[in-house]
PDB file of N, CA and C in Angstrom:
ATOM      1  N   UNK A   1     123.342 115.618 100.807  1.00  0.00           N
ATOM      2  CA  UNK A   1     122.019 116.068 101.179  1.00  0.00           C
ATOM      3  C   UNK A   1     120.996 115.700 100.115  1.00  0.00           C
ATOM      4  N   UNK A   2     119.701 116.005 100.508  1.00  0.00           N
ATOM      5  CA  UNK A   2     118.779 115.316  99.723  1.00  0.00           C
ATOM      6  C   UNK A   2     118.201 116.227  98.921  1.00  0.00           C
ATOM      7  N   UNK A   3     118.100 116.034  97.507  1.00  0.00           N
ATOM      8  CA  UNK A   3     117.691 117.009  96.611  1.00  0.00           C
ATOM      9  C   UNK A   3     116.065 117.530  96.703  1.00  0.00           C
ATOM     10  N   UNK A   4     115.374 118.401  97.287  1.00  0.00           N
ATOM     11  CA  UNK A   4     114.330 118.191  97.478  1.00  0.00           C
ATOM     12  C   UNK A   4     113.398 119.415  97.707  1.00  0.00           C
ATOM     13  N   UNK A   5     112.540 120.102  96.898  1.00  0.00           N
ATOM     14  CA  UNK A   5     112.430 121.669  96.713  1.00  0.00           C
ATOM     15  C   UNK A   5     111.658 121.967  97.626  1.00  0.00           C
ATOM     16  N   UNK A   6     112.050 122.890  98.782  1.00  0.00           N
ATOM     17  CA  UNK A   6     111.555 123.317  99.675  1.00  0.00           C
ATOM     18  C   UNK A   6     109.981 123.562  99.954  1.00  0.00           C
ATOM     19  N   UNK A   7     109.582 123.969  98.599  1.00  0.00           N
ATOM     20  CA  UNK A   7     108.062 124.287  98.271  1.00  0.00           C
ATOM     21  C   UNK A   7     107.008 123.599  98.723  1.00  0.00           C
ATOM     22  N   UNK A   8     108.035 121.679  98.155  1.00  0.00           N
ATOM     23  CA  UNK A   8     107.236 120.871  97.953  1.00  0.00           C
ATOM     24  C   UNK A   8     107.071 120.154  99.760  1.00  0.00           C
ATOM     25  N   UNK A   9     108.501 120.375 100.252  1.00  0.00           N
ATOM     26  CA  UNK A   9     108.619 120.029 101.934  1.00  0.00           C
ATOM     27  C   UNK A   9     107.616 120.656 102.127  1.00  0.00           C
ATOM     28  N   UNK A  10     108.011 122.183 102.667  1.00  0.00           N
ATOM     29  CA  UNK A  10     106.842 122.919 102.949  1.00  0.00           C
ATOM     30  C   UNK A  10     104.923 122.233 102.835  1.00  0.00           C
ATOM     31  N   UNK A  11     104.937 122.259 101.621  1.00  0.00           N
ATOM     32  CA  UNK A  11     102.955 121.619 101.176  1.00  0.00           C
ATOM     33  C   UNK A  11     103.252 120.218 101.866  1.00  0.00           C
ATOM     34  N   UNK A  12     104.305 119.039 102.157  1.00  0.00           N
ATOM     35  CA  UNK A  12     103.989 118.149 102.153  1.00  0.00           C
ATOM     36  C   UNK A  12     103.923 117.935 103.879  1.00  0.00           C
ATOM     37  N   UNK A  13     104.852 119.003 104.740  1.00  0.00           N
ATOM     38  CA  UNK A  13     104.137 119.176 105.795  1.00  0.00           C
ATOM     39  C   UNK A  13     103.372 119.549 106.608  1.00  0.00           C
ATOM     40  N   UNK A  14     102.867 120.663 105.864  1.00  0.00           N
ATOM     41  CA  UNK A  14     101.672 121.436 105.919  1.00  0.00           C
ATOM     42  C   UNK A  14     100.528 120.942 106.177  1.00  0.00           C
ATOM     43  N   UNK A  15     100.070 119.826 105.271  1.00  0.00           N
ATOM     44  CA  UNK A  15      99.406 118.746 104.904  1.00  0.00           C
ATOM     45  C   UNK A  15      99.622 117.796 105.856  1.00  0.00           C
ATOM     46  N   UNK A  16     100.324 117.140 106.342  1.00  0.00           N
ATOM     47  CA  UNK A  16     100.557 116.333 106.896  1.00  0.00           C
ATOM     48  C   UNK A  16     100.310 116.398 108.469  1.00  0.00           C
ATOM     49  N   UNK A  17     100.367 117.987 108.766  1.00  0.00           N
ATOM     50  CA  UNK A  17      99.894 118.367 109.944  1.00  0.00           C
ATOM     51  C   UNK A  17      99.027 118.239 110.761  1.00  0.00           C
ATOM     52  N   UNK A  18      97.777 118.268 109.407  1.00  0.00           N
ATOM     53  CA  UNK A  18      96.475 117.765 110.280  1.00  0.00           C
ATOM     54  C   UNK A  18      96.040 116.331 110.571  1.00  0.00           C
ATOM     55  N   UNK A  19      95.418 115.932 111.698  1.00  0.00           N
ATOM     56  CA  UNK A  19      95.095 114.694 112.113  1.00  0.00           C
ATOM     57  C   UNK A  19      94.014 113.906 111.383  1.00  0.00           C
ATOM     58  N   UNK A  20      93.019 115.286 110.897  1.00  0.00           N
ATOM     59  CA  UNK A  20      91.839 114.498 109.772  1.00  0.00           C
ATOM     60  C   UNK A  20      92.892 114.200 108.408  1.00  0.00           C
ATOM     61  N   UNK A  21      93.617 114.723 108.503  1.00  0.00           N
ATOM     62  CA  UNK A  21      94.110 114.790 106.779  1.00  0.00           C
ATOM     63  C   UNK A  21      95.463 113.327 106.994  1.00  0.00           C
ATOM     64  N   UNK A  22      96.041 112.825 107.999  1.00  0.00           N
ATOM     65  CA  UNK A  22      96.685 111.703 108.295  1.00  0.00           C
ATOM     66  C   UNK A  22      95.756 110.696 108.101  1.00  0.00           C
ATOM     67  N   UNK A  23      94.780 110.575 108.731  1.00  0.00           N
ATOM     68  CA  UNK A  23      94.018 109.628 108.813  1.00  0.00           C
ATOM     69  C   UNK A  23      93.274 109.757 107.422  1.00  0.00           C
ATOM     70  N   UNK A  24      92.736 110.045 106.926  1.00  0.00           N
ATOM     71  CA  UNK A  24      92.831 110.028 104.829  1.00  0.00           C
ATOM     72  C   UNK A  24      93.563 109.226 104.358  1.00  0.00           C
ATOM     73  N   UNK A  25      94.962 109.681 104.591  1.00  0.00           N
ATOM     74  CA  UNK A  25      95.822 109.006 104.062  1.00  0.00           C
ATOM     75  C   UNK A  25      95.917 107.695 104.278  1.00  0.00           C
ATOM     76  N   UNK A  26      95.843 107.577 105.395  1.00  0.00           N
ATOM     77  CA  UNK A  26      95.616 105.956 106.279  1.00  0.00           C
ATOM     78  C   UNK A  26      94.810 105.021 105.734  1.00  0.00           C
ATOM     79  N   UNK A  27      93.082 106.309 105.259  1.00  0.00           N
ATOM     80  CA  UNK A  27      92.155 105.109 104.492  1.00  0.00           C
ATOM     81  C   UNK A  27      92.897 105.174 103.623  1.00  0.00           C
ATOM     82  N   UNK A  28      93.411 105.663 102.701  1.00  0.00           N
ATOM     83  CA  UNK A  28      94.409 105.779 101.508  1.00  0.00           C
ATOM     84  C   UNK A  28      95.381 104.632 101.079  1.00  0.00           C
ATOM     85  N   UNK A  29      95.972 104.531 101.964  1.00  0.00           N
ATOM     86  CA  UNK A  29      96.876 103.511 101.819  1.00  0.00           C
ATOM     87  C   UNK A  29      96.352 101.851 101.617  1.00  0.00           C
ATOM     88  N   UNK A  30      95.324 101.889 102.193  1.00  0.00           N
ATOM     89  CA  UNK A  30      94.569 100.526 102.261  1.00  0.00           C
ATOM     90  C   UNK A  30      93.958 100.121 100.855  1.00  0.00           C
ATOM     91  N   UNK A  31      93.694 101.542 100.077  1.00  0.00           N
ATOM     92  CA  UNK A  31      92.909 101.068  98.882  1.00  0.00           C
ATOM     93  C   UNK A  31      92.448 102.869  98.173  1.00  0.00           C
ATOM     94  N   UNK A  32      92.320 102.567  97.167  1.00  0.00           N
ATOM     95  CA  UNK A  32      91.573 103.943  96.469  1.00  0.00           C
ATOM     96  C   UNK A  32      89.787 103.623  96.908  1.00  0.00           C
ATOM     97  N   UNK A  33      90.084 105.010  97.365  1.00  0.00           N
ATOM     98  CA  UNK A  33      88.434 105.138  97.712  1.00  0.00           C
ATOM     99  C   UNK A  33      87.968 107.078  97.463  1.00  0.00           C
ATOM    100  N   UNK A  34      86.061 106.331  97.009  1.00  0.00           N
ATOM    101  CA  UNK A  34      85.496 107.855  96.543  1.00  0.00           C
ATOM    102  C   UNK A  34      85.643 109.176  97.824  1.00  0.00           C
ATOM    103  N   UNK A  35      85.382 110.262  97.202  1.00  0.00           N
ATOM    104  CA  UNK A  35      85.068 111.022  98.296  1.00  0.00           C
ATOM    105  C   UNK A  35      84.172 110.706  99.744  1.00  0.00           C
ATOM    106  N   UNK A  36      83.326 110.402  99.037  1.00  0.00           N
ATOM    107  CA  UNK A  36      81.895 110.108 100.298  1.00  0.00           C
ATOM    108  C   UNK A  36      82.414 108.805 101.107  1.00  0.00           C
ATOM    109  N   UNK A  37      83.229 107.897 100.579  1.00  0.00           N
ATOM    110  CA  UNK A  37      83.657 106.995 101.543  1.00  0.00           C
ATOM    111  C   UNK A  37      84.418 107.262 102.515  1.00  0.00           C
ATOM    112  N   UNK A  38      85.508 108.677 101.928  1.00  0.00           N
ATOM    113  CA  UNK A  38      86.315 109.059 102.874  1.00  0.00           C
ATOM    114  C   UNK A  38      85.764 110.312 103.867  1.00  0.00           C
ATOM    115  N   UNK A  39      84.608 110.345 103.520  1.00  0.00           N
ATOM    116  CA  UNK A  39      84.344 111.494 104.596  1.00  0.00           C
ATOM    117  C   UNK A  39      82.938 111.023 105.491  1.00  0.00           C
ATOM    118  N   UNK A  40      82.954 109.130 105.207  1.00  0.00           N
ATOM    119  CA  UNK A  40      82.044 108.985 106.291  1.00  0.00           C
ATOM    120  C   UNK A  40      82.582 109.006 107.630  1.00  0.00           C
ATOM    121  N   UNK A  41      83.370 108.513 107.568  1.00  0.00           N
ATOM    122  CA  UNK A  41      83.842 108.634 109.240  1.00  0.00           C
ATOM    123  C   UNK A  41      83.820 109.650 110.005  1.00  0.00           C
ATOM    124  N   UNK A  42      83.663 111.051 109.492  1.00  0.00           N
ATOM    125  CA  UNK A  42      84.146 112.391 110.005  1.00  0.00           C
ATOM    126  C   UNK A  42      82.497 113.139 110.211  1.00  0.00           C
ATOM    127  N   UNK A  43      83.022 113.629 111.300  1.00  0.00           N
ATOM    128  CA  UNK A  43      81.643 114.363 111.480  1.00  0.00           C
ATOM    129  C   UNK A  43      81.830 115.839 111.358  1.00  0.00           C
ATOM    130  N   UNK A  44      82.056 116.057 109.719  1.00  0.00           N
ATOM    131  CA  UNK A  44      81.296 117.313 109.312  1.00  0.00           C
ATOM    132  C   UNK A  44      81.246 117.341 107.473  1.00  0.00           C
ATOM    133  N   UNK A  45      80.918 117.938 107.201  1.00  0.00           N
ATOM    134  CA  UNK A  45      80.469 118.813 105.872  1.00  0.00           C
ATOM    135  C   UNK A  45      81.447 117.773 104.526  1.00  0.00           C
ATOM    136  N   UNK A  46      80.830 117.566 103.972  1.00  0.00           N
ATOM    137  CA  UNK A  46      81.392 116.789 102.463  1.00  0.00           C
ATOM    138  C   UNK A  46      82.143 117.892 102.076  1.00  0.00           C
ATOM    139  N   UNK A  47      81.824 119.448 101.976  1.00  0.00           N
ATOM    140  CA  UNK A  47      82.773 120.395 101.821  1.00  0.00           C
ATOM    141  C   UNK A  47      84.046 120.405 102.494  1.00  0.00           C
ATOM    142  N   UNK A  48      83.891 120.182 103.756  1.00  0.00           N
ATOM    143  CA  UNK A  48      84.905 120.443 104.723  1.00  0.00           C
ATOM    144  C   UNK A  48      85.811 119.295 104.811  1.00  0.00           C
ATOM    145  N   UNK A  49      85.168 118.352 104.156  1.00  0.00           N
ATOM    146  CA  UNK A  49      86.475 116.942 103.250  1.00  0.00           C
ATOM    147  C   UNK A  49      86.975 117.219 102.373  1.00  0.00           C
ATOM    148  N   UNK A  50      86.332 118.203 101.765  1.00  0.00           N
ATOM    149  CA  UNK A  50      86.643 118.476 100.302  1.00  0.00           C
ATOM    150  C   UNK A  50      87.964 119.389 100.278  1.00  0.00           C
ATOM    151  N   UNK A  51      87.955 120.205 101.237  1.00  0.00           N
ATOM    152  CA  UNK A  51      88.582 121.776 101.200  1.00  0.00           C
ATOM    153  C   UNK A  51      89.937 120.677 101.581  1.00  0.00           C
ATOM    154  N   UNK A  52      89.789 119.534 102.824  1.00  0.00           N
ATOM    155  CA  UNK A  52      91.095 118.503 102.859  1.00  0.00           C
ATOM    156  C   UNK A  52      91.579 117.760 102.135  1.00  0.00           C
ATOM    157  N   UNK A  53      90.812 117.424 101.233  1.00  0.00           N
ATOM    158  CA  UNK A  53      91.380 116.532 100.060  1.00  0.00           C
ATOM    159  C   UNK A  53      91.979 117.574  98.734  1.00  0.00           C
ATOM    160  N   UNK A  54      91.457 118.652  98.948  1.00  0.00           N
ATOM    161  CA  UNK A  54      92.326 119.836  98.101  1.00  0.00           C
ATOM    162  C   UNK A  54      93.655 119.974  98.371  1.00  0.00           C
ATOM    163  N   UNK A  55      93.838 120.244 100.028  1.00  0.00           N
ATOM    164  CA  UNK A  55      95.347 120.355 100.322  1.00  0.00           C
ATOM    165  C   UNK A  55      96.315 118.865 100.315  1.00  0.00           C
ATOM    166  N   UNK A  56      95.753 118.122 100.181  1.00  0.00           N
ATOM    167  CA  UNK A  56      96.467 116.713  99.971  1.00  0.00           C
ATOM    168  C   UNK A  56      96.751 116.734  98.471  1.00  0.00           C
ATOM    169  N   UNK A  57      95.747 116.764  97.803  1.00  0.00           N
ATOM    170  CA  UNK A  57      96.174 117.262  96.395  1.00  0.00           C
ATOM    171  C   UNK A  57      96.994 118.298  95.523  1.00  0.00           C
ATOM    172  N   UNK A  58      96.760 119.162  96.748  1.00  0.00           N
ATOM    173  CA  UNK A  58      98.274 119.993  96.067  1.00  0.00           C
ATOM    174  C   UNK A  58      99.593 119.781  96.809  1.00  0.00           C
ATOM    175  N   UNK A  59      99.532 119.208  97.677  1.00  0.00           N
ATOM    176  CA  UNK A  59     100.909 118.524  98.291  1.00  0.00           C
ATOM    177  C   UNK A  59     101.768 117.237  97.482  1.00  0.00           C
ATOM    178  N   UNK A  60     100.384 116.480  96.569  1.00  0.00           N
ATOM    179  CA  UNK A  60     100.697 115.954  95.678  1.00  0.00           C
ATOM    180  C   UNK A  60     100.697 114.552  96.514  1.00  0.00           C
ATOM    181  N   UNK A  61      99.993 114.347  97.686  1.00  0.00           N
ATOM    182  CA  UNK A  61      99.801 113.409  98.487  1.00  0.00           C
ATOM    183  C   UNK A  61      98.865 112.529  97.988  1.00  0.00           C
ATOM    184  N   UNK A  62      97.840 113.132  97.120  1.00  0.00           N
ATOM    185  CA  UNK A  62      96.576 112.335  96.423  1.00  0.00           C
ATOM    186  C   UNK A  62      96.418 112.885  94.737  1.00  0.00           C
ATOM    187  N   UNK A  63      95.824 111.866  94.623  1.00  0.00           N
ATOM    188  CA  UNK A  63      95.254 112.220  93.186  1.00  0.00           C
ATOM    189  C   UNK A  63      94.209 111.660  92.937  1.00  0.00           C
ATOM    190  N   UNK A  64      93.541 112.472  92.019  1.00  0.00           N
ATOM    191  CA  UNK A  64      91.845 112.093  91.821  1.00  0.00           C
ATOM    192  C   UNK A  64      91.620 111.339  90.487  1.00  0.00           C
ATOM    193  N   UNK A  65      91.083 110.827  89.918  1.00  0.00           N
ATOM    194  CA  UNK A  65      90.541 110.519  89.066  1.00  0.00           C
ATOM    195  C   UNK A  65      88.459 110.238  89.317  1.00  0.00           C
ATOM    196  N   UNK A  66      88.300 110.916  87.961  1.00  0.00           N
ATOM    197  CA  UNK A  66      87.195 111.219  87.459  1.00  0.00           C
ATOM    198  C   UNK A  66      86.353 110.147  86.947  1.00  0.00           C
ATOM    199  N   UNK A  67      85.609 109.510  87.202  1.00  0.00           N
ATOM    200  CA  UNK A  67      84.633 108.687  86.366  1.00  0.00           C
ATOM    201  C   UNK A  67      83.128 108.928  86.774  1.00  0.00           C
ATOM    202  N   UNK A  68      82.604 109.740  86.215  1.00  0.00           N
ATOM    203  CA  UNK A  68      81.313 110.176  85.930  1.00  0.00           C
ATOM    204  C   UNK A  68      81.090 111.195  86.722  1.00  0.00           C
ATOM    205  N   UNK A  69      80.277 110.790  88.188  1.00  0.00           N
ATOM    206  CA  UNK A  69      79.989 112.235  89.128  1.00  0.00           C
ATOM    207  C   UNK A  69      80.964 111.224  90.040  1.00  0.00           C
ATOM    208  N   UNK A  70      81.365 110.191  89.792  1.00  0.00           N
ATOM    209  CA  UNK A  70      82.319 109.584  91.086  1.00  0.00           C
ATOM    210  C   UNK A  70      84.109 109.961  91.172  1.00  0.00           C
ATOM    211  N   UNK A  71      84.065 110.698  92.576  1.00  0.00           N
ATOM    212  CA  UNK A  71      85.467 111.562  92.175  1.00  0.00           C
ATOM    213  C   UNK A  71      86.334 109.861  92.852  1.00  0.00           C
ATOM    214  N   UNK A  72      87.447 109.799  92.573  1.00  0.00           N
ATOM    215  CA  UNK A  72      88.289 108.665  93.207  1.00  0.00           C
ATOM    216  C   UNK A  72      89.394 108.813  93.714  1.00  0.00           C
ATOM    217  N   UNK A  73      89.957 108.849  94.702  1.00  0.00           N
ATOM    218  CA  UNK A  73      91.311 109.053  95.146  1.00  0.00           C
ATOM    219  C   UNK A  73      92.536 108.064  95.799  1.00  0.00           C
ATOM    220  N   UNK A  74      93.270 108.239  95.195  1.00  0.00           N
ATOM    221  CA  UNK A  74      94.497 107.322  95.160  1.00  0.00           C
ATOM    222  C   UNK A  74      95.283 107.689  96.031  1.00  0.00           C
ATOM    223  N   UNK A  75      96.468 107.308  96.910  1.00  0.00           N
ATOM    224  CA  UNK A  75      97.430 108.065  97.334  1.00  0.00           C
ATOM    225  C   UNK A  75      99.011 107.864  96.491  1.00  0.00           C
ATOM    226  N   UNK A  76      99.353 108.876  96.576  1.00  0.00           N
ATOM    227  CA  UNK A  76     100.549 109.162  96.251  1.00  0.00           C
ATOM    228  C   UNK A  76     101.778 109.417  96.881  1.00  0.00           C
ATOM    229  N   UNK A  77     102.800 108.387  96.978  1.00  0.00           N
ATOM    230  CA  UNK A  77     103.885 108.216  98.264  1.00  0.00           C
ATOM    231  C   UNK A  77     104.966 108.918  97.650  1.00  0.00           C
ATOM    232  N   UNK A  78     105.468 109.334  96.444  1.00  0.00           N
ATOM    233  CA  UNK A  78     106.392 110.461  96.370  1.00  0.00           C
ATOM    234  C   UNK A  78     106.710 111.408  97.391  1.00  0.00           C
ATOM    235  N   UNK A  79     106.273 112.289  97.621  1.00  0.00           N
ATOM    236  CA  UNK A  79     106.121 113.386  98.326  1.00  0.00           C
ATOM    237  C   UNK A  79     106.668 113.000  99.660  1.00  0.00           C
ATOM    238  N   UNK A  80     106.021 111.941 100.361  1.00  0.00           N
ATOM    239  CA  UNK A  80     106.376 111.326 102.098  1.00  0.00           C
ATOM    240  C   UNK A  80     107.967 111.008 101.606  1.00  0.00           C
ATOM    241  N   UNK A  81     108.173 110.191 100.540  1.00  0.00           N
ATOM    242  CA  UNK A  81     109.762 109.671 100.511  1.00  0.00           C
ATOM    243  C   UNK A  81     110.320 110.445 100.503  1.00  0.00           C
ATOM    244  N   UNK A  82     109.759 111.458 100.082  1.00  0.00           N
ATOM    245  CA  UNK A  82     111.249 113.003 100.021  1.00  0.00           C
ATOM    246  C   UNK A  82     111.297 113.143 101.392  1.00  0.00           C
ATOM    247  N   UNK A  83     110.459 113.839 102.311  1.00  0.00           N
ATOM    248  CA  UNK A  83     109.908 114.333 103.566  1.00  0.00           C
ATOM    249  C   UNK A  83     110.833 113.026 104.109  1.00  0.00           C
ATOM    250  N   UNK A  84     110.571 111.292 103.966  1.00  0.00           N
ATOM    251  CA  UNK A  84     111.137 111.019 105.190  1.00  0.00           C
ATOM    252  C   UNK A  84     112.778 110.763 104.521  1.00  0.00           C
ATOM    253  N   UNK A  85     113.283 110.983 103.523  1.00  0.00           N
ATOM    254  CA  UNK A  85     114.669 111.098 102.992  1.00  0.00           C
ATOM    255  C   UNK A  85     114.823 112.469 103.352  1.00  0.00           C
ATOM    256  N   UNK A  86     114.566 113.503 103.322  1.00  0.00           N
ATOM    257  CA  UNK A  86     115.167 114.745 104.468  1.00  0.00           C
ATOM    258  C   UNK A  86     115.170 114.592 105.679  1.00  0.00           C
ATOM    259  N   UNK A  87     114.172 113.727 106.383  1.00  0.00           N
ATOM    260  CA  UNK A  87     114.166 113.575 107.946  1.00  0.00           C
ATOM    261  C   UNK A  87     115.365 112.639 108.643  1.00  0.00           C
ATOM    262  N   UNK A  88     115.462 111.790 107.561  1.00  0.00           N
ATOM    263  CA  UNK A  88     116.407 110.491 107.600  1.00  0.00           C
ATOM    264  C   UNK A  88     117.897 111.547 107.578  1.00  0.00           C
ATOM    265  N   UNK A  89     118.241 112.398 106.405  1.00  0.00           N
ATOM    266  CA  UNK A  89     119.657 113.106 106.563  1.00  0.00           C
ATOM    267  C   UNK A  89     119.861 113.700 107.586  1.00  0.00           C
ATOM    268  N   UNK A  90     118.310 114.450 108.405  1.00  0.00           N
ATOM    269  CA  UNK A  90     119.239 114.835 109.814  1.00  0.00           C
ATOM    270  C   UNK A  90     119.112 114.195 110.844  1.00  0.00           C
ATOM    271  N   UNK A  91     118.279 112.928 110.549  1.00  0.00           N
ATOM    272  CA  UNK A  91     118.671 111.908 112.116  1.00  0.00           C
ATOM    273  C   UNK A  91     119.736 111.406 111.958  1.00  0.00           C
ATOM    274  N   UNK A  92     120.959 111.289 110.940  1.00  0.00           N
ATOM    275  CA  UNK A  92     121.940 110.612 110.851  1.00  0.00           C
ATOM    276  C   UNK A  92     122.970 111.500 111.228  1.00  0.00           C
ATOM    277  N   UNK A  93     122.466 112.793 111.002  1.00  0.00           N
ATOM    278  CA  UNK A  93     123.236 114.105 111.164  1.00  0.00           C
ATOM    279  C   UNK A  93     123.614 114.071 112.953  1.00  0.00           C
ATOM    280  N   UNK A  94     122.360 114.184 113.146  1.00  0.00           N
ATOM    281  CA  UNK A  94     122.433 114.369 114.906  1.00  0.00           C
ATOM    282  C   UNK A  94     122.430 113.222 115.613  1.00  0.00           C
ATOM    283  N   UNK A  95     122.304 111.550 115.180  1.00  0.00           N
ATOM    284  CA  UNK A  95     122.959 110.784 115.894  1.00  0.00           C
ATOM    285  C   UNK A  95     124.510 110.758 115.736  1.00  0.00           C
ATOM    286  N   UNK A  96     125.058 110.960 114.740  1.00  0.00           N
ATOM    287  CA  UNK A  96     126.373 111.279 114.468  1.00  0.00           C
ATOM    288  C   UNK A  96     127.416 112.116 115.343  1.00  0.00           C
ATOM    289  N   UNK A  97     126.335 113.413 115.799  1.00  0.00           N
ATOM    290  CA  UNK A  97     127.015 114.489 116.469  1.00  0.00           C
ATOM    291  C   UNK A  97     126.801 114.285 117.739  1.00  0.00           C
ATOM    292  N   UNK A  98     125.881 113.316 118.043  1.00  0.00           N
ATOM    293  CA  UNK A  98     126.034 112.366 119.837  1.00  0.00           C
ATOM    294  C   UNK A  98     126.768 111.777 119.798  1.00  0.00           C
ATOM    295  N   UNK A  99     126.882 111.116 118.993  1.00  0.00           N
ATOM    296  CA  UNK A  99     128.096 109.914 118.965  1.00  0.00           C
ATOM    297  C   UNK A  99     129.393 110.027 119.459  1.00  0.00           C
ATOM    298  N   UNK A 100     129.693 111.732 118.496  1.00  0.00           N
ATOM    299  CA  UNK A 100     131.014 112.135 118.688  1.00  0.00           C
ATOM    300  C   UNK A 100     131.023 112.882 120.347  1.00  0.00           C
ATOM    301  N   UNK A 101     130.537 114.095 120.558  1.00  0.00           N
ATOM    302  CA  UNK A 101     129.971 113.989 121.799  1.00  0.00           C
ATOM    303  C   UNK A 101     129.988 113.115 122.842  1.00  0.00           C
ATOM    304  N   UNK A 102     129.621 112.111 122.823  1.00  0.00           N
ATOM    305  CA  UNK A 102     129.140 111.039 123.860  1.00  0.00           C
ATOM    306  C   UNK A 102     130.787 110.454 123.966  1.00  0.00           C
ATOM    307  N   UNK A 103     131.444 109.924 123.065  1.00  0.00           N
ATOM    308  CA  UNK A 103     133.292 110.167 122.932  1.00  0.00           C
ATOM    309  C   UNK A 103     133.519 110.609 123.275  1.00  0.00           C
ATOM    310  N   UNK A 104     133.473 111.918 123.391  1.00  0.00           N
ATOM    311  CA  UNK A 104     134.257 113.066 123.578  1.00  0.00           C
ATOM    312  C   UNK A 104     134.202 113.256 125.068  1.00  0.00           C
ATOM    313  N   UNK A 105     133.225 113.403 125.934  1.00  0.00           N
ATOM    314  CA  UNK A 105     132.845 113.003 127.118  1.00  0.00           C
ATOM    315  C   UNK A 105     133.712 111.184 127.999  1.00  0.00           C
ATOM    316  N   UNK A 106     133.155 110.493 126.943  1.00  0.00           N
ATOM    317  CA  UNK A 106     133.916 109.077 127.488  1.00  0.00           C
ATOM    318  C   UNK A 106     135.737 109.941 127.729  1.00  0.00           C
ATOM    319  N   UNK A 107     136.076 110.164 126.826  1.00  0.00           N
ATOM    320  CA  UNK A 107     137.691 110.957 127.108  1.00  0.00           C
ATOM    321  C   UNK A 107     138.162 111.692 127.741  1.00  0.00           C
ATOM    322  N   UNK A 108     137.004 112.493 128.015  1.00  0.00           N
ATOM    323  CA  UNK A 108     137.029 113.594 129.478  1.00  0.00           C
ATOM    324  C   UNK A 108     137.070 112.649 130.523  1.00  0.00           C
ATOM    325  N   UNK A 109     136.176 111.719 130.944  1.00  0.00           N
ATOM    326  CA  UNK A 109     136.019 110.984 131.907  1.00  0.00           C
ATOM    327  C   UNK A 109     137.234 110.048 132.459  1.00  0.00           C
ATOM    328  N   UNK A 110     137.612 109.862 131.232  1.00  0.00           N
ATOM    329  CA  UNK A 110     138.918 108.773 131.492  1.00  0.00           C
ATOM    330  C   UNK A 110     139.714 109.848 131.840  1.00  0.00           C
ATOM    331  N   UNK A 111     140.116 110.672 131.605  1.00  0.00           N
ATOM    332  CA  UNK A 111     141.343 111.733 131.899  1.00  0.00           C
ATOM    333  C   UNK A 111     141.045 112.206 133.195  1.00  0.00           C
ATOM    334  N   UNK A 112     140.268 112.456 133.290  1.00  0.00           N
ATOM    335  CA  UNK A 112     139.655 113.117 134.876  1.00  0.00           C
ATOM    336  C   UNK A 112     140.004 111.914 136.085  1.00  0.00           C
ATOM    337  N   UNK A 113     139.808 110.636 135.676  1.00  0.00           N
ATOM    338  CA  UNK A 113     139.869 109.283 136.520  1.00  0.00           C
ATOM    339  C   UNK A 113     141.361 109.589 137.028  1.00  0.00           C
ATOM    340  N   UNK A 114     142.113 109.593 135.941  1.00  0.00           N
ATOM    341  CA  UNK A 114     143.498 109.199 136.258  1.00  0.00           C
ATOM    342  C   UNK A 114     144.258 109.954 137.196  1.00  0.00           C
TER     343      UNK A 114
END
């Protein structure tokens, strides 16, 4: 299993939940960009980007850096690799337990034929 502190699952799906706060990430991934770039697209409040780029930041999804009054944000893919290395242990988990299943059935079937 995957070593991975619940806390941090928890904030990193929490975060991940919202559709404004995916799409962040999205500009994110393309390039580091300021606040105001990331909250032109959205139609509301530089606050109400702000209060989202807080919870990305404590999920540990972003990080800021400071240069003057220009805030900057980076993304940070730690956090998703854990999230999709736990998601990954139980899709292997439960294709596994079809697998056997889906056998287990093929053997019924053949026995029943005969």
């Amino acid at each position: 299993m995957v070593k991975c502190s619940p806390r941090i699952l928890n904030r990193t799906f929490a975060a991940l939940a919202d559709p404004t706060r995916r799409r962040i990430l999205e500009h994110l991934a393309q390039g580091d960009r300021c606040v105001t770039e990331l909250a032109r697209p959205y139609s509301m409040s530089l606050p109400a980007v702000s209060k989202h780029l807080r919870i990305l930041e404590n999920a540990g999804l972003v990080s800021r850096r400071r240069s003057g009054r220009v805030h900057s944000l980076k993304l940070e893919t730690k956090p998703m690799q854990q999230a999709s290395q736990w998601i990954e242990e139980y899709r292997r988990f439960w294709e596994e337990s079809f697998d056997r299943l889906d056998e287990y059935l093929k053997q019924l079937q053949a026995t029943e034929a005969k």
